[in-house]
C-alpha atoms as a PDB file:
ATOM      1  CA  UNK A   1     115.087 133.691  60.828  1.00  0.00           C
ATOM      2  CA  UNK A   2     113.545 137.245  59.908  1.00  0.00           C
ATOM      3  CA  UNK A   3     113.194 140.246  62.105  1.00  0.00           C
ATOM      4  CA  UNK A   4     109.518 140.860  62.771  1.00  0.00           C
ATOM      5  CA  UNK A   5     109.898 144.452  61.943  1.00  0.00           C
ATOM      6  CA  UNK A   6     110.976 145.133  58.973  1.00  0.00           C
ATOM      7  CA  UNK A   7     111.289 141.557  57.427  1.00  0.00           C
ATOM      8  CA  UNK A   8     115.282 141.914  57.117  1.00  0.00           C
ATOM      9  CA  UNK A   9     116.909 138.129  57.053  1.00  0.00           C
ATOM     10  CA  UNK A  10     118.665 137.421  60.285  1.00  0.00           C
ATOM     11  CA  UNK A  11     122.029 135.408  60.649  1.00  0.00           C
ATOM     12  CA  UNK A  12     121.973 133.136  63.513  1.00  0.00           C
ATOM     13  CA  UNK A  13     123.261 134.499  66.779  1.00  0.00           C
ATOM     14  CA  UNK A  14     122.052 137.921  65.512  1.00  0.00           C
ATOM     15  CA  UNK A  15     120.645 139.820  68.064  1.00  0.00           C
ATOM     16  CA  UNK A  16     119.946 143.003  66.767  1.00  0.00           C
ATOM     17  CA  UNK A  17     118.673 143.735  63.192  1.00  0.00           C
ATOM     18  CA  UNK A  18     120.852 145.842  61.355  1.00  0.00           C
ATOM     19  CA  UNK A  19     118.416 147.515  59.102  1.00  0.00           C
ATOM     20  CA  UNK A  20     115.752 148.287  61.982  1.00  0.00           C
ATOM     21  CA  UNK A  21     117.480 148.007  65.533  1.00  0.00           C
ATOM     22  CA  UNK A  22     114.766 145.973  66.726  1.00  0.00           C
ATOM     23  CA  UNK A  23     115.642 142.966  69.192  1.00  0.00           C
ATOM     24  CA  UNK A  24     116.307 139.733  67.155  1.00  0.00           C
ATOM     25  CA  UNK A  25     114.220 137.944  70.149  1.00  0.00           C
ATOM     26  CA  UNK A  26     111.293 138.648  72.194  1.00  0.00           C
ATOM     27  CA  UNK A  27     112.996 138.218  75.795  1.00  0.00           C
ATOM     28  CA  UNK A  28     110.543 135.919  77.537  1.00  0.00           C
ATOM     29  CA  UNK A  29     108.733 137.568  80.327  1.00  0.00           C
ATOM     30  CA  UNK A  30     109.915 136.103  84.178  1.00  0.00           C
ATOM     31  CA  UNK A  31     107.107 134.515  85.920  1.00  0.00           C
ATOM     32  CA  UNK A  32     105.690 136.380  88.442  1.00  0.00           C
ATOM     33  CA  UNK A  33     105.998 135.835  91.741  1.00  0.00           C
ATOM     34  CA  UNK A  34     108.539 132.751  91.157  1.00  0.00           C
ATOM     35  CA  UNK A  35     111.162 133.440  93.605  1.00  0.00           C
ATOM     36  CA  UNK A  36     108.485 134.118  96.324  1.00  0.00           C
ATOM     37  CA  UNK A  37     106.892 130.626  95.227  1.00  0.00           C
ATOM     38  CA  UNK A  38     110.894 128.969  95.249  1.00  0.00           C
ATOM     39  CA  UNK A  39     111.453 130.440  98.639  1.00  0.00           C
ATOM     40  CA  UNK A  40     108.226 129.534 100.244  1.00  0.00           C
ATOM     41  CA  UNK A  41     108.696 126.166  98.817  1.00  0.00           C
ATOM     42  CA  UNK A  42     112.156 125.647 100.243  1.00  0.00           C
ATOM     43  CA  UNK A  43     111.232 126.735 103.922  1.00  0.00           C
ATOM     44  CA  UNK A  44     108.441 123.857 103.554  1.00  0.00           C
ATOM     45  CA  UNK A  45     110.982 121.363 102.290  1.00  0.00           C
ATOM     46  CA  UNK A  46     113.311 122.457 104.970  1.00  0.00           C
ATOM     47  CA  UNK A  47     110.984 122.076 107.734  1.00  0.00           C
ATOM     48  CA  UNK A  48     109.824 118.447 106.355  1.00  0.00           C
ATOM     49  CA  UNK A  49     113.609 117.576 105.839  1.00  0.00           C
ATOM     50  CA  UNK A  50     114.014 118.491 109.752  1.00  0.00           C
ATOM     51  CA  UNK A  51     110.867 116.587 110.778  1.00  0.00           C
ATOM     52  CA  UNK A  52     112.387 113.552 108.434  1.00  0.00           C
ATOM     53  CA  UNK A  53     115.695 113.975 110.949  1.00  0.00           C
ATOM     54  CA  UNK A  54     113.583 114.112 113.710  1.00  0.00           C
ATOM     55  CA  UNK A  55     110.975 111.331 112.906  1.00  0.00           C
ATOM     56  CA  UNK A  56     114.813 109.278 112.062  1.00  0.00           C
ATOM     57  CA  UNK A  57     116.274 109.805 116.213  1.00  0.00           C
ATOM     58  CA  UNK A  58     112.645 108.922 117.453  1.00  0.00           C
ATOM     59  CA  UNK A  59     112.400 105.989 115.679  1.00  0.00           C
ATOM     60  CA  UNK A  60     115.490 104.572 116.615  1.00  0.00           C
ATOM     61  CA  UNK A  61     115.518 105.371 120.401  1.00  0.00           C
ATOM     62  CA  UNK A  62     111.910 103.670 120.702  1.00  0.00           C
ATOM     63  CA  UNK A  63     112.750 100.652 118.243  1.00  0.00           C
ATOM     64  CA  UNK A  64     116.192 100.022 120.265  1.00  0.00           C
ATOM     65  CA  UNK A  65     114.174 100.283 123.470  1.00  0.00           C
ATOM     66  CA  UNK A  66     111.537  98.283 122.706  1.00  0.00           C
ATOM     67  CA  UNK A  67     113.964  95.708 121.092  1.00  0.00           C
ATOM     68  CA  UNK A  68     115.894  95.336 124.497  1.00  0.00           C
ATOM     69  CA  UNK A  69     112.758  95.005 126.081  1.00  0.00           C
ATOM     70  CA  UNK A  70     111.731  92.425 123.731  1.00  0.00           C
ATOM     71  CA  UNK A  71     114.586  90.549 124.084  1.00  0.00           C
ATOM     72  CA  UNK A  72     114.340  90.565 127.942  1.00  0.00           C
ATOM     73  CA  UNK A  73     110.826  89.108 127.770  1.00  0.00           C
ATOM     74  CA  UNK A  74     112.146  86.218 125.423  1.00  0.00           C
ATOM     75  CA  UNK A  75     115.398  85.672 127.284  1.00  0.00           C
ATOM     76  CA  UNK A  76     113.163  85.384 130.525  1.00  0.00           C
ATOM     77  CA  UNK A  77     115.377  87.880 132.236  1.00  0.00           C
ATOM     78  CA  UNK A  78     112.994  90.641 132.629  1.00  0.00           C
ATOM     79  CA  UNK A  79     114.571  92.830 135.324  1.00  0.00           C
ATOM     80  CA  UNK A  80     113.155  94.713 138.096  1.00  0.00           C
ATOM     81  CA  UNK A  81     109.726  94.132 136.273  1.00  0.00           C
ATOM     82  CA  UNK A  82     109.695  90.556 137.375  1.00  0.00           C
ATOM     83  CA  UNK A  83     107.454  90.866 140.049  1.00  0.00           C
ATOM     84  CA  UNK A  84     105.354  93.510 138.722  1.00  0.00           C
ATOM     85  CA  UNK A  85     101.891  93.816 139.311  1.00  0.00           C
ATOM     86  CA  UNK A  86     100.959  91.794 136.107  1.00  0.00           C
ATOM     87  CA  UNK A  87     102.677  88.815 137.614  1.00  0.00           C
ATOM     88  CA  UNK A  88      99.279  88.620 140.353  1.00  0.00           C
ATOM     89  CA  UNK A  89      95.983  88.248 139.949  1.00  0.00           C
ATOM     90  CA  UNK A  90      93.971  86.262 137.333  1.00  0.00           C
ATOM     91  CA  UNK A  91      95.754  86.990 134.362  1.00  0.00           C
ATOM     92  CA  UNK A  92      99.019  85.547 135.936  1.00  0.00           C
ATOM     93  CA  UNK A  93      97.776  82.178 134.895  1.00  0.00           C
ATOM     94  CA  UNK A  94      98.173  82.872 131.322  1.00  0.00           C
ATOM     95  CA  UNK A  95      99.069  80.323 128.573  1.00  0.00           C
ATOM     96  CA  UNK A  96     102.947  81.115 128.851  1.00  0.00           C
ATOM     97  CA  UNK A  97     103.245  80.050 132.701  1.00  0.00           C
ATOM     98  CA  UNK A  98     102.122  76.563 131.707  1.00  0.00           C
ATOM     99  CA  UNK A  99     102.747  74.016 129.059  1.00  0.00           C
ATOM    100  CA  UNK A 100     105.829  71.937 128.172  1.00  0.00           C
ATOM    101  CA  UNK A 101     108.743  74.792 128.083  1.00  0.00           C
ATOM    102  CA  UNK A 102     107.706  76.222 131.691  1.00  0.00           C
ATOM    103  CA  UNK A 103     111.149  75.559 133.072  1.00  0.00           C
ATOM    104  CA  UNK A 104     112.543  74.161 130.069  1.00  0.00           C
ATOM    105  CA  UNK A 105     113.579  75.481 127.208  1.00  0.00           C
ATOM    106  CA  UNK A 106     111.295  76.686 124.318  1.00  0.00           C
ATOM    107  CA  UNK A 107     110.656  74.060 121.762  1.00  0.00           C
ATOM    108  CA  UNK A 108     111.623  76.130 118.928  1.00  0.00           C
ATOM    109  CA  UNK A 109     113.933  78.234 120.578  1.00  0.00           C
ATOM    110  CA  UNK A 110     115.631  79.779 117.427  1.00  0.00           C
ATOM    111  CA  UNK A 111     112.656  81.324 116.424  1.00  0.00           C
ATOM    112  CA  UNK A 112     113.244  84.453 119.013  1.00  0.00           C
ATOM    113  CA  UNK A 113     116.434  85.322 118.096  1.00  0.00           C
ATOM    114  CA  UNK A 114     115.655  85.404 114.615  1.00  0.00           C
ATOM    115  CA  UNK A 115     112.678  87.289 115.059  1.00  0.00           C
ATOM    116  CA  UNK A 116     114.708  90.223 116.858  1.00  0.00           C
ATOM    117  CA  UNK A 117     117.579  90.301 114.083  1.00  0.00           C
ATOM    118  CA  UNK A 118     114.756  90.860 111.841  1.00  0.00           C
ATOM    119  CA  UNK A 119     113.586  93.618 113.619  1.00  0.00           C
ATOM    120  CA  UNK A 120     117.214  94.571 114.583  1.00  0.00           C
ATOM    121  CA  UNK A 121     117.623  95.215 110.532  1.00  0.00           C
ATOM    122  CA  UNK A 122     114.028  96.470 109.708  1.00  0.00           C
ATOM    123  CA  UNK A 123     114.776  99.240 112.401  1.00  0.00           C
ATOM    124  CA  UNK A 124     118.206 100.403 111.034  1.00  0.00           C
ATOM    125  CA  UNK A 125     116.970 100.322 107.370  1.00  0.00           C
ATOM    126  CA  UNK A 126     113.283 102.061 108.309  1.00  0.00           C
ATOM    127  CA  UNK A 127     115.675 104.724 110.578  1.00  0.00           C
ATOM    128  CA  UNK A 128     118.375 104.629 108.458  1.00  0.00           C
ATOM    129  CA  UNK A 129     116.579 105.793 105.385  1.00  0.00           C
ATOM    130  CA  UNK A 130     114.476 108.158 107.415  1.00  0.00           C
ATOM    131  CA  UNK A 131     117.958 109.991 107.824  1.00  0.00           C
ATOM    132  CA  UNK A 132     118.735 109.892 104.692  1.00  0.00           C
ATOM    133  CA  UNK A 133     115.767 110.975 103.253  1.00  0.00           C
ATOM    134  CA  UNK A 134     115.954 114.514 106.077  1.00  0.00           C
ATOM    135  CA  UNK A 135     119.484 114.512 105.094  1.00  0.00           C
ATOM    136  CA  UNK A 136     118.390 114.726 100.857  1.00  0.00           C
ATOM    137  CA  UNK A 137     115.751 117.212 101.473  1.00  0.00           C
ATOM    138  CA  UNK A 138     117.621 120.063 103.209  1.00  0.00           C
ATOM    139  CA  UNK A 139     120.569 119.762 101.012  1.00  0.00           C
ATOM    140  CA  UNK A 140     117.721 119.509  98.134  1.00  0.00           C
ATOM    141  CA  UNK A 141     119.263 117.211  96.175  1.00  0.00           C
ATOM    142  CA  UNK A 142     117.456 115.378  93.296  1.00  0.00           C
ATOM    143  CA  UNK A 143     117.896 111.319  95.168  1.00  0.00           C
ATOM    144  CA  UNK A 144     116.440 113.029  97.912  1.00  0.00           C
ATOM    145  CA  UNK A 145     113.561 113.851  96.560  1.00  0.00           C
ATOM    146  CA  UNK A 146     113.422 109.831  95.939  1.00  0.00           C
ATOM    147  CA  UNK A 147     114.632 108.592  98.863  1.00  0.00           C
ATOM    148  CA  UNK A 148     112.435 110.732 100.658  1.00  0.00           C
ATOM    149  CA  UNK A 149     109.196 109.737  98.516  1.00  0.00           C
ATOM    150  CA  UNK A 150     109.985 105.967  98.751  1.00  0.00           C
ATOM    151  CA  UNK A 151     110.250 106.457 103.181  1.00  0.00           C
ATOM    152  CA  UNK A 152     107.161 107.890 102.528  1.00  0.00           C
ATOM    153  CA  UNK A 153     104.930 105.138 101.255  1.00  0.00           C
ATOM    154  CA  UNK A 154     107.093 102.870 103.801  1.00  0.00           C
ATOM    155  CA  UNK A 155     106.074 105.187 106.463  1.00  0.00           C
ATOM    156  CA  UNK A 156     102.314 105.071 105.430  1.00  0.00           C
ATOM    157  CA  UNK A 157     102.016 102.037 107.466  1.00  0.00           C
ATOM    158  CA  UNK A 158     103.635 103.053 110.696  1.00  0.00           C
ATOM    159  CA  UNK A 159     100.573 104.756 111.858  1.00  0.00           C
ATOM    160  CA  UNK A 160      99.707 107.542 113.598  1.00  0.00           C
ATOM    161  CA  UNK A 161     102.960 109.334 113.100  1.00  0.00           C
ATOM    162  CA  UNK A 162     104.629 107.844 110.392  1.00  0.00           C
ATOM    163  CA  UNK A 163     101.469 107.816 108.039  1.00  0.00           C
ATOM    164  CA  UNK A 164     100.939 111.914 108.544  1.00  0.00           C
ATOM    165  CA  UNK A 165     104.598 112.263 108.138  1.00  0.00           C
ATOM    166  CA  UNK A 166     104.279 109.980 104.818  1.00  0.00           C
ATOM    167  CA  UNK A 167     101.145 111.913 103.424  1.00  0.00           C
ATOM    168  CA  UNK A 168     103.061 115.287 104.347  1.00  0.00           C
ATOM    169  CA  UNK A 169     106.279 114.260 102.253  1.00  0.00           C
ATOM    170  CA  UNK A 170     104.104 112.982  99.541  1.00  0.00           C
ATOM    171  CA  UNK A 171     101.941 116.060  98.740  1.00  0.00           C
ATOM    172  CA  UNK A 172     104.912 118.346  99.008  1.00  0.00           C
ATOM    173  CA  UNK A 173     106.924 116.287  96.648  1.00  0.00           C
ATOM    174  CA  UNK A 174     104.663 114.697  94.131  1.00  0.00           C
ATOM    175  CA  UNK A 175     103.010 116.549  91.398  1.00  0.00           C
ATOM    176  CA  UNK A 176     104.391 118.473  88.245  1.00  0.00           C
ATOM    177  CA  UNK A 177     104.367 121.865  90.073  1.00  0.00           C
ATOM    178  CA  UNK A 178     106.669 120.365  92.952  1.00  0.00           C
ATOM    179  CA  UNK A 179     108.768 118.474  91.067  1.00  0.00           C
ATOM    180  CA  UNK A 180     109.431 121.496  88.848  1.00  0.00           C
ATOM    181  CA  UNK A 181     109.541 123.706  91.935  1.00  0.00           C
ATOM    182  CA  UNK A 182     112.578 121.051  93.729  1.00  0.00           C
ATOM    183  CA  UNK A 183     114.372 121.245  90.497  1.00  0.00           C
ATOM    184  CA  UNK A 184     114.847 124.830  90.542  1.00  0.00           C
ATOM    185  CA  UNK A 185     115.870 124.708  94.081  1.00  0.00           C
END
């Protein structure tokens, strides 16, 4: 290496030249305006990782309370809404208050149960990594960032709220000037 003023050769680690004075290396200018773009970037991920939380405890109140519910209806032990208004009229006649299992059991009658341990698990792993994913993003570590894009595309489908949620993480997080922006976080 050579100093670019006077031409002297430089040993490496050199820092000065000792026939000129001049700076060994150019010192690389600081981007402008990158902490204000870091900052503004981390209140956005901070406010996504808190809707993520959020988004995680709504999820699994109404999935556990729709699960219960469901599994009144199949059990056949449906409460105080047993003689609700939907139990008159001409709809009361439907398909399920006739037919071979009307006071007997189902014919198939492990197919219930199954069905809600299926959603039982889908519910904890769709809340579960919803948590996680909140969890990542304000403590800005790099598998949140994953987690948080893969509960994204899940999310997609669990419209209205899950697929703005989903297109929210995803256009904060993808993209070379957001990944390089979470890095630096």
């Amino acid at each position: 290496m050579y100093c670019s003023g006077c031409g002297q050769a430089l040993v490496d680690g050199q820092s000065v030249c000792s026939q000129c004075g001049r700076p060994a290396m150019v010192p690389i200018p600081a981007v402008p305006g990158l902490q204000f773009q870091l900052e503004t970037y981390a209140s956005r991920i901070r406010a996504l990782a808190v809707v993520w939380l959020i988004y995680a405890g709504i999820s699994l109140l109404l999935g556990i309370a729709g699960v219960v519910f469901a599994n009144a209806i199949l059990s056949g032990h449906l409460g105080p809404w047993a003689n609700g208004p939907w139990m008159h009229g001409p709809w009361a006649n439907g398909p399920w208050t006739h037919g071979p299992w009307r006071h007997d059991a189902p014919p198939f009658p492990w197919v219930g149960p199954a069905l809600l341990g299926f959603v039982w698990v889908a519910l904890v792993v769709r809340s579960g990594l919803a948590l996680i994913a909140g969890w990542g993003l304000f403590h800005h570590t790099g598998w949140g960032r994953i987690v948080a894009i893969i509960a994204a595309i899940i999310g997609l489908l669990k419209f209205p709220l899950g697929t703005a949620l989903g297109i929210w993480t995803l256009v904060m997080l993808l993209g070379y000037r957001n990944s390089t922006l979470y890095e630096q976080l």
